[in-house]
PDB file of N, CA and C in Angstrom:
ATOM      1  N   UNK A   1     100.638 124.731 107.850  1.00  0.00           N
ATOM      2  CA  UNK A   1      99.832 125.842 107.381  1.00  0.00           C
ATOM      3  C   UNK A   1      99.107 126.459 108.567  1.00  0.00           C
ATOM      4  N   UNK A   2      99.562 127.075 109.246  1.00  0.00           N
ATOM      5  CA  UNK A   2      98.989 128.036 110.402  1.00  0.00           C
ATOM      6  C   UNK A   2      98.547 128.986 109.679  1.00  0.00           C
ATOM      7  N   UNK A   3      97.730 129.576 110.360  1.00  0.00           N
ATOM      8  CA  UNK A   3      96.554 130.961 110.172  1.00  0.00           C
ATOM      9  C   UNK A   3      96.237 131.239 108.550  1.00  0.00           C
ATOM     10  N   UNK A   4      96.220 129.815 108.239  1.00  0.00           N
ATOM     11  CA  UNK A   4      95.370 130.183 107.179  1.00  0.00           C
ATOM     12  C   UNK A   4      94.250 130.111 106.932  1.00  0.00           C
ATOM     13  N   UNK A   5      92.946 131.300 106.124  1.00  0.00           N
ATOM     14  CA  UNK A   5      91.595 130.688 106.183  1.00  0.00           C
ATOM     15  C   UNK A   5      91.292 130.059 104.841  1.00  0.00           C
ATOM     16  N   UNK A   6      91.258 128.678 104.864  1.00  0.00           N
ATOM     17  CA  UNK A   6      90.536 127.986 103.418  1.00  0.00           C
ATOM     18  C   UNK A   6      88.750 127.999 103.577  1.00  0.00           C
ATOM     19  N   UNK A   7      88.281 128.033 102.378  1.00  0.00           N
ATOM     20  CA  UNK A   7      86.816 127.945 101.724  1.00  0.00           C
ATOM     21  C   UNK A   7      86.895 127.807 100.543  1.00  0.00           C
ATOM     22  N   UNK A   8      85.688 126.154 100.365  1.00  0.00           N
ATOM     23  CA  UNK A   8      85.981 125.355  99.509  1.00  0.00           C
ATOM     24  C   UNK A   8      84.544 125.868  98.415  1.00  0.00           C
ATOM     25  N   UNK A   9      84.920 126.238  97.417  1.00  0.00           N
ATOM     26  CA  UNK A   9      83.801 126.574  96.401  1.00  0.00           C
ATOM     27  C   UNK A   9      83.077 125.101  95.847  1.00  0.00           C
ATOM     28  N   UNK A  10      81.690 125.205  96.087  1.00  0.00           N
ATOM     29  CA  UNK A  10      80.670 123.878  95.578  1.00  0.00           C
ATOM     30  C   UNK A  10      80.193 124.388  94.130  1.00  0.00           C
ATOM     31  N   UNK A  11      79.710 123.412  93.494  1.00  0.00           N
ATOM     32  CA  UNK A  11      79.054 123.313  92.436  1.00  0.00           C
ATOM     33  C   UNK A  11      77.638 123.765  92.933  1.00  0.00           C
ATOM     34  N   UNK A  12      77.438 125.075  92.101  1.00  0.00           N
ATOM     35  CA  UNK A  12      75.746 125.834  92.635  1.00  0.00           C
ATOM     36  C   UNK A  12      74.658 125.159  91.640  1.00  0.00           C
ATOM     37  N   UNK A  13      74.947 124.326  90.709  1.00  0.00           N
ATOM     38  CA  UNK A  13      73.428 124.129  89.981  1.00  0.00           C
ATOM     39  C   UNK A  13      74.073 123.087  89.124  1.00  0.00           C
ATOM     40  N   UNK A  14      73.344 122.258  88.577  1.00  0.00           N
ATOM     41  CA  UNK A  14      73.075 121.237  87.326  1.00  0.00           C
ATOM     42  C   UNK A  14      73.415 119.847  88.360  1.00  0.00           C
ATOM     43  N   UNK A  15      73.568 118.939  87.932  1.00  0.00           N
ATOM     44  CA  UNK A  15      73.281 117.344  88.245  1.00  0.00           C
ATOM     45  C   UNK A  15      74.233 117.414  89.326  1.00  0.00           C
ATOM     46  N   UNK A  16      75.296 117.692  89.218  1.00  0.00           N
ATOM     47  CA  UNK A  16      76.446 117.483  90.587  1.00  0.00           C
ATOM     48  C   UNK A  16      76.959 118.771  91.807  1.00  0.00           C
ATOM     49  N   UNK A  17      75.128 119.227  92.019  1.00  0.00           N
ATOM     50  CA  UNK A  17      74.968 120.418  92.631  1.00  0.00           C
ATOM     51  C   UNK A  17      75.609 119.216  93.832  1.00  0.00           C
ATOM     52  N   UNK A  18      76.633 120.672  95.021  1.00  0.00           N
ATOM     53  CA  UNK A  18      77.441 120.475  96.059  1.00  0.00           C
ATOM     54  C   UNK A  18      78.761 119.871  96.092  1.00  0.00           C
ATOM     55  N   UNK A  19      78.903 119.148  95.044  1.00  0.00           N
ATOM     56  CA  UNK A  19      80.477 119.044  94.480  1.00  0.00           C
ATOM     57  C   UNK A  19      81.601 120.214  94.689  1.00  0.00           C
ATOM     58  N   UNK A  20      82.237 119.980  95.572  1.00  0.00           N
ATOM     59  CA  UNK A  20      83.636 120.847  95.481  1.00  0.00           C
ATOM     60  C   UNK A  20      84.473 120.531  94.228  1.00  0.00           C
ATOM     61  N   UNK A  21      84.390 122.485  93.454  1.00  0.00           N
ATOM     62  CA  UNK A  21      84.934 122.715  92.519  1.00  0.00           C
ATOM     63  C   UNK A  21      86.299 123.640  92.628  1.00  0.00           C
ATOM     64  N   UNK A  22      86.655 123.626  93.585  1.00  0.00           N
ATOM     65  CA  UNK A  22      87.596 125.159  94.110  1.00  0.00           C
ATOM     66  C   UNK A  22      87.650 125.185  95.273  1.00  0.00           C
ATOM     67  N   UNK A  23      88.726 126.423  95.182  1.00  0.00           N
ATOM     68  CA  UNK A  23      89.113 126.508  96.735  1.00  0.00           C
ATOM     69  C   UNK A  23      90.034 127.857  96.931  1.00  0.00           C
ATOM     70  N   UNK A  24      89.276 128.747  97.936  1.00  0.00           N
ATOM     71  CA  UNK A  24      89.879 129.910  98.388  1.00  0.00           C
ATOM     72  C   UNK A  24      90.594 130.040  99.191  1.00  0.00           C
ATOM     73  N   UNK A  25      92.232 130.543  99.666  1.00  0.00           N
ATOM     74  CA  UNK A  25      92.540 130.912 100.773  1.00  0.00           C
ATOM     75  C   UNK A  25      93.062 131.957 100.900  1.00  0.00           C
ATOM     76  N   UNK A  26      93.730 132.179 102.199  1.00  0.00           N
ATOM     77  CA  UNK A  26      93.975 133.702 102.385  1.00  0.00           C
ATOM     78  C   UNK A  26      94.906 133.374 103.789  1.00  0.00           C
ATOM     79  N   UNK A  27      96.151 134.268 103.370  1.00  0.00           N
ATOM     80  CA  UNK A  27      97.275 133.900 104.354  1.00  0.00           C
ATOM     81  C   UNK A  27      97.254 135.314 104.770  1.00  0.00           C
ATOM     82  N   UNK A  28      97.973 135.210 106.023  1.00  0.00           N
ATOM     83  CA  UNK A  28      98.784 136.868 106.314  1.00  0.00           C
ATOM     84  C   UNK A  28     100.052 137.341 105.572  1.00  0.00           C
ATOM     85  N   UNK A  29     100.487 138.261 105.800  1.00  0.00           N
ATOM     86  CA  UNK A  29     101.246 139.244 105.041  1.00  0.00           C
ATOM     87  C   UNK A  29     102.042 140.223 106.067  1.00  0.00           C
ATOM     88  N   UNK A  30     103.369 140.258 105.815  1.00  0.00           N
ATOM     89  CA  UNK A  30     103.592 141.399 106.619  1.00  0.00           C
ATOM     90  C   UNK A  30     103.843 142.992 105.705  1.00  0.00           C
ATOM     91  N   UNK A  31     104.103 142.595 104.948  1.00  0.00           N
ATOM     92  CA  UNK A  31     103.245 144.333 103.860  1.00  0.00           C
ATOM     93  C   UNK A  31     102.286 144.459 103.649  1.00  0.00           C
ATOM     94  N   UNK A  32     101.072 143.679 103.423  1.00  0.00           N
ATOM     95  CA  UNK A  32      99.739 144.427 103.578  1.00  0.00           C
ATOM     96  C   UNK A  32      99.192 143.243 104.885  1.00  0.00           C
ATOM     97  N   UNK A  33      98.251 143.184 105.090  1.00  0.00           N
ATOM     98  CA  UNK A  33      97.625 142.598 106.157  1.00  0.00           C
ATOM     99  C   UNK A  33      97.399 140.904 105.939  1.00  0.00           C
ATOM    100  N   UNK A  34      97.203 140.270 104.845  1.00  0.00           N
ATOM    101  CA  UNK A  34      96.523 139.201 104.139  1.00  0.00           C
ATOM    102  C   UNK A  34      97.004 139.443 102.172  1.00  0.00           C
ATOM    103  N   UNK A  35      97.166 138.267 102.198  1.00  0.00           N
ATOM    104  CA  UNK A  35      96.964 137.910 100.856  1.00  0.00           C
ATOM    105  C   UNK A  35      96.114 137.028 100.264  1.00  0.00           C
ATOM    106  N   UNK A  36      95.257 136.704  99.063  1.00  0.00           N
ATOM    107  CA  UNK A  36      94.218 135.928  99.087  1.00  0.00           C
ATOM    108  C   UNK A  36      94.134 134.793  97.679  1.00  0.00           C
ATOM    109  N   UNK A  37      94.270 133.819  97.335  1.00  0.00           N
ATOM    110  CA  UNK A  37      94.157 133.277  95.868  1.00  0.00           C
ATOM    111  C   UNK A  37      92.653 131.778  95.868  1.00  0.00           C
ATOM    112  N   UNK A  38      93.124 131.722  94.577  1.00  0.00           N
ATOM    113  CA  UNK A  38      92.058 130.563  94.251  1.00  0.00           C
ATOM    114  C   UNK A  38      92.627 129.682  93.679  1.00  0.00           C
ATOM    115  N   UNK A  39      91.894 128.584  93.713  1.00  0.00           N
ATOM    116  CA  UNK A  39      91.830 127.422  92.762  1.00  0.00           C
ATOM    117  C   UNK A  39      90.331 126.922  92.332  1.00  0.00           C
ATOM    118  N   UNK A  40      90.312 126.725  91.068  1.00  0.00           N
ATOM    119  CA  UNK A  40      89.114 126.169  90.845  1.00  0.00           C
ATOM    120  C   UNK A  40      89.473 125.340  89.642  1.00  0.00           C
ATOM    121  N   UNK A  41      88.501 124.137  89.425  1.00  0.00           N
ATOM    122  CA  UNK A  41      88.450 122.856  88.136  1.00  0.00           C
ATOM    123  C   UNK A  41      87.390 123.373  87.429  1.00  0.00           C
ATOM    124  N   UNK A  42      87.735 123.338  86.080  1.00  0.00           N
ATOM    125  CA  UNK A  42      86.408 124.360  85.357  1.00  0.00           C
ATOM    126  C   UNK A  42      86.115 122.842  84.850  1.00  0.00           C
ATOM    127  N   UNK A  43      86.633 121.768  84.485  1.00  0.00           N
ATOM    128  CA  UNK A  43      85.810 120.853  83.106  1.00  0.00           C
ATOM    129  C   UNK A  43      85.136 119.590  84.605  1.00  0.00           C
ATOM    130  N   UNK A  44      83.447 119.470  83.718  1.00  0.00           N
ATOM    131  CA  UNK A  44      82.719 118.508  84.487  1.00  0.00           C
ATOM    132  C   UNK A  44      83.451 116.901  84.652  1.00  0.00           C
ATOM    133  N   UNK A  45      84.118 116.842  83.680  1.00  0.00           N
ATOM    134  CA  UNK A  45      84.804 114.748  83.857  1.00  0.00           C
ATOM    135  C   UNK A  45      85.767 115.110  84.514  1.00  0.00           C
ATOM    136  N   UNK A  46      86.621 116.019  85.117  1.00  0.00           N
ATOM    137  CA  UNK A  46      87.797 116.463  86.166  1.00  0.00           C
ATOM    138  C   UNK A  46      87.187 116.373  87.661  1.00  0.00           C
ATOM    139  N   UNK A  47      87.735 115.611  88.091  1.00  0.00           N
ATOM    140  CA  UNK A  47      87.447 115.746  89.370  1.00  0.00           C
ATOM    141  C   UNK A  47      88.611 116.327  90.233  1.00  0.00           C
ATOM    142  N   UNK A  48      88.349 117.373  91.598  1.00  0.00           N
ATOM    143  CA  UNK A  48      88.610 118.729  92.619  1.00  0.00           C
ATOM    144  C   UNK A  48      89.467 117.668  93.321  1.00  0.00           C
ATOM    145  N   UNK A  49      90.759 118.002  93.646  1.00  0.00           N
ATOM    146  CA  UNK A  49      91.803 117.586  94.531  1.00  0.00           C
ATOM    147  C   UNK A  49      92.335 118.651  95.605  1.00  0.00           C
ATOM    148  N   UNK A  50      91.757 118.180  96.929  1.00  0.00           N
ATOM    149  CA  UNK A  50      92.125 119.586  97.820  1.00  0.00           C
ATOM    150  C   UNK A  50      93.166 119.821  98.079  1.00  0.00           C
ATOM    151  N   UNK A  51      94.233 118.913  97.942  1.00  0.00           N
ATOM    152  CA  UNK A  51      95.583 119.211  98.877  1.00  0.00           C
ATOM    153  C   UNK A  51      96.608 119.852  97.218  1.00  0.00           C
ATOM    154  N   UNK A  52      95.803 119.884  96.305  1.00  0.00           N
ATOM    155  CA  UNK A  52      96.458 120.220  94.597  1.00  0.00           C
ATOM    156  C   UNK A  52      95.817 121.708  94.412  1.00  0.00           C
ATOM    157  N   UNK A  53      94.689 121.265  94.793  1.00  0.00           N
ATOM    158  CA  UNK A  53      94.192 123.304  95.212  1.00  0.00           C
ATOM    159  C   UNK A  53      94.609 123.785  95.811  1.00  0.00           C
ATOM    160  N   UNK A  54      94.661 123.128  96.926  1.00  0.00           N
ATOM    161  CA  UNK A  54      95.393 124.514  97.960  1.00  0.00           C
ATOM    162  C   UNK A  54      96.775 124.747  97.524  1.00  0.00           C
ATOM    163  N   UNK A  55      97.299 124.139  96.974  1.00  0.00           N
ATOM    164  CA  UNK A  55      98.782 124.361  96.387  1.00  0.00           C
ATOM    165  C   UNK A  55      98.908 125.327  95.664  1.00  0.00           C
ATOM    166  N   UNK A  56      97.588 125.123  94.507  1.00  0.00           N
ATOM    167  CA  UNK A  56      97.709 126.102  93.560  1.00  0.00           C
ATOM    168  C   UNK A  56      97.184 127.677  94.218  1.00  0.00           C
ATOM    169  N   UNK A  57      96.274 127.300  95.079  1.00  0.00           N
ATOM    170  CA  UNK A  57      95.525 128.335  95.417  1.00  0.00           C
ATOM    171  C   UNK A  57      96.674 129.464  96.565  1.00  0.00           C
ATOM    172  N   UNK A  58      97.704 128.887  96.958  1.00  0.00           N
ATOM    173  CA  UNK A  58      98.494 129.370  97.808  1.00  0.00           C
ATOM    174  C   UNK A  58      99.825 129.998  97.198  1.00  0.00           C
ATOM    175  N   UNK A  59     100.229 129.295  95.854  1.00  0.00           N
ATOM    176  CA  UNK A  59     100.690 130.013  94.959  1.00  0.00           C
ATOM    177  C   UNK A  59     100.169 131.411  94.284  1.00  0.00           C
ATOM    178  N   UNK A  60      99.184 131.212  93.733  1.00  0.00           N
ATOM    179  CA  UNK A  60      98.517 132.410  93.336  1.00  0.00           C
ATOM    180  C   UNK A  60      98.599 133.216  94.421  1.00  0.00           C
ATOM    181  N   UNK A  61      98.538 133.132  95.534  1.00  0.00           N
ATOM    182  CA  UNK A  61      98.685 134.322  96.710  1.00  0.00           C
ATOM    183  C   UNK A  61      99.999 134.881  96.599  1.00  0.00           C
ATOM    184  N   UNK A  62     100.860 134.467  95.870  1.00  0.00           N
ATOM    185  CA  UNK A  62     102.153 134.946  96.395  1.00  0.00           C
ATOM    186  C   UNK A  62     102.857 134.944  94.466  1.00  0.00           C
ATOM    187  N   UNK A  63     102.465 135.400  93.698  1.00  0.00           N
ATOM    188  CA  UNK A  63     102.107 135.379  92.337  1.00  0.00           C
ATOM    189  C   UNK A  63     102.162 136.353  91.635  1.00  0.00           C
ATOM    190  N   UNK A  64     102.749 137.526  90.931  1.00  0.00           N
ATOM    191  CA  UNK A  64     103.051 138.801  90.923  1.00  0.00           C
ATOM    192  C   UNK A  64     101.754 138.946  89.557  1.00  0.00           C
ATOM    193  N   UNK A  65     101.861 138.151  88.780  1.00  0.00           N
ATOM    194  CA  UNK A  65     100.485 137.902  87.625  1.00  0.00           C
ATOM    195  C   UNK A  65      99.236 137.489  87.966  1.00  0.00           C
ATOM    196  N   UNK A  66      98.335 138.041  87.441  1.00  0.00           N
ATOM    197  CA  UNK A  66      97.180 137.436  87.819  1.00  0.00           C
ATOM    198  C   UNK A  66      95.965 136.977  86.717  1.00  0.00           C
ATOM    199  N   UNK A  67      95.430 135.712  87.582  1.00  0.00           N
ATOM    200  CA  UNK A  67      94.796 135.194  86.206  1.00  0.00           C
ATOM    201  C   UNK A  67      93.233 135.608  86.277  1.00  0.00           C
ATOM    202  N   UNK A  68      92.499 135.426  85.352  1.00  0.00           N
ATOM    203  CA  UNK A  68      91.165 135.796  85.124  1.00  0.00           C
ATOM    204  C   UNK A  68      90.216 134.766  85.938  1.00  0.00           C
ATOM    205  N   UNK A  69      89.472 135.401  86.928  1.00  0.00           N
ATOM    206  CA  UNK A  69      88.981 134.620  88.064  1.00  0.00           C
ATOM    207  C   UNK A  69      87.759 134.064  87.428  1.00  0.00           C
ATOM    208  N   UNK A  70      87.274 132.971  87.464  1.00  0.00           N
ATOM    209  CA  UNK A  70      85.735 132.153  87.198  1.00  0.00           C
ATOM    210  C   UNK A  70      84.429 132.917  87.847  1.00  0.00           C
ATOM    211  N   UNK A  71      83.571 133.197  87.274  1.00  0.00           N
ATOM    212  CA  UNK A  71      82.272 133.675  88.093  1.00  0.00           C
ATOM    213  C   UNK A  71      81.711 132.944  88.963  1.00  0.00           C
ATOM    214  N   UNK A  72      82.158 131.516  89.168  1.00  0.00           N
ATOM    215  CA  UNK A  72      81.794 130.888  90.171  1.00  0.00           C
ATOM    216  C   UNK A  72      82.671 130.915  91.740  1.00  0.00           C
ATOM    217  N   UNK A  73      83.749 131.687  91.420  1.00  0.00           N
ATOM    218  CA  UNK A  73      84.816 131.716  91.847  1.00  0.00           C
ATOM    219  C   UNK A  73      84.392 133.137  92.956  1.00  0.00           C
ATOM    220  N   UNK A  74      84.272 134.048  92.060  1.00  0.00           N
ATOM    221  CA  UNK A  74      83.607 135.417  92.903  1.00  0.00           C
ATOM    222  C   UNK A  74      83.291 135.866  93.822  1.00  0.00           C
ATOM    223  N   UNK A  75      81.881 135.286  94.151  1.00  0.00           N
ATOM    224  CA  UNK A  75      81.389 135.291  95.841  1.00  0.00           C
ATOM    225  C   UNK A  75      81.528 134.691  96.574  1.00  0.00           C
ATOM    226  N   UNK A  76      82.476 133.880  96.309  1.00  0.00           N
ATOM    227  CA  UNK A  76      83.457 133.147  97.891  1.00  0.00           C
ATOM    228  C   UNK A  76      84.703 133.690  97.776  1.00  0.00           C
ATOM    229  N   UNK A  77      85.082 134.693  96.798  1.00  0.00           N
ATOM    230  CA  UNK A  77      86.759 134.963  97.142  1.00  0.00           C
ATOM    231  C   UNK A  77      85.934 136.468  97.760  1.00  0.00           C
ATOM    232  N   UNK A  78      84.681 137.209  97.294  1.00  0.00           N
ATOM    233  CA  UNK A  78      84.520 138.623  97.978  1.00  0.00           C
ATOM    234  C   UNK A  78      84.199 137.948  99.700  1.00  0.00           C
ATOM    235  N   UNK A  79      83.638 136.725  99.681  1.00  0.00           N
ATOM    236  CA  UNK A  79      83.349 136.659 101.142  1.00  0.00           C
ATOM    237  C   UNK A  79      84.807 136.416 102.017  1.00  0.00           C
ATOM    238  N   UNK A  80      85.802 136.183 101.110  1.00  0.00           N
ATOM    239  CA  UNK A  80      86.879 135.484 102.052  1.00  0.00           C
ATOM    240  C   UNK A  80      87.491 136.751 102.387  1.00  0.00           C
ATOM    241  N   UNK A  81      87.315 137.742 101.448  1.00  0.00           N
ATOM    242  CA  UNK A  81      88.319 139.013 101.762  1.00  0.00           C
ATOM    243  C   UNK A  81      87.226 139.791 102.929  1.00  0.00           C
ATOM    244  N   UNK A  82      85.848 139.682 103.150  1.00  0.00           N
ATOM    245  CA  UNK A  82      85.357 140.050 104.136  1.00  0.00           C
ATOM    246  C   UNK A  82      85.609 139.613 105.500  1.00  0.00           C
ATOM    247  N   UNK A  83      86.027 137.960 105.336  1.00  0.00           N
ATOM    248  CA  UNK A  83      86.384 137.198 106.492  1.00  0.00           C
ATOM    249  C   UNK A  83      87.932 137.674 107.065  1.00  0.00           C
ATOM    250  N   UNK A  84      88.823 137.205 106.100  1.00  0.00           N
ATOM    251  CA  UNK A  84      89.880 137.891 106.156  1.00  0.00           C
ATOM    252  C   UNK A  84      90.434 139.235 107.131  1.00  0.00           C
ATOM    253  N   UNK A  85      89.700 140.457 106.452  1.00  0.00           N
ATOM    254  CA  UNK A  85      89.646 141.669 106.915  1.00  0.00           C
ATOM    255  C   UNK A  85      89.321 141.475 108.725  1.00  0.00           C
ATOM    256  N   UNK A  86      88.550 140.640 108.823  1.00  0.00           N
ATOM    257  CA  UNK A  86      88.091 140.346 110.333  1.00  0.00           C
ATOM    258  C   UNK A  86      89.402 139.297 111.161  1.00  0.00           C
ATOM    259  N   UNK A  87      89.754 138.378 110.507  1.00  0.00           N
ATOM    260  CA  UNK A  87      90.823 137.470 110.958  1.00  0.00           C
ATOM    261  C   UNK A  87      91.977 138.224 111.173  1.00  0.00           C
ATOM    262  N   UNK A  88      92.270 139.056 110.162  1.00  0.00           N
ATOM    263  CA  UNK A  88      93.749 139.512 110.442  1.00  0.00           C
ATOM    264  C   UNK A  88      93.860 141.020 110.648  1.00  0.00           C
ATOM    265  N   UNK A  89      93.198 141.215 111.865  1.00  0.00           N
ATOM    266  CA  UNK A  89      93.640 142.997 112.179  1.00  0.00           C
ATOM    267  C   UNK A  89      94.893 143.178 112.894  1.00  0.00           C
TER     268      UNK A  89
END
């Protein structure tokens, strides 16, 4: 996995605040510049597997459907497409 940027979404509030729940990445592209997906575990007794996220999360990049993103999910996929935009000119 060269030039890819991963960022791992934490749990922001209740008992298992900082828990990795998700996971953003963002590959290059040679038709648009970058492509970007997620993974995230929505149920609390599930526990976050990174190398099963990024799987999923790297699929979804390359995914012609798209699924309905988590609000926890949000402001780390708008920050990744800010990062992104900077990584891959």
């Amino acid at each position: 996995m060269k030039n890819v940027l991963i960022h791992y979404v934490r749990e922001s509030r209740g008992r298992r605040r900082g828990q990795l729940r998700g996971v953003v990445v963002a590959v290059p592209d040679l038709a648009t510049k970058w492509l970007t997906g997620w993974s995230f575990c929505r149920t609390p007794l599930d526990s976050f597997d990174k190398d099963m996220g990024i799987k999923i999360a790297l699929g979804r990049c390359y995914s012609p459907t798209r699924a309905i993103m988590p609000n926890d999910v949000k402001p780390v996929f708008e920050h990744m497409v800010a990062r992104a935009e900077k990584y891959y000119k």
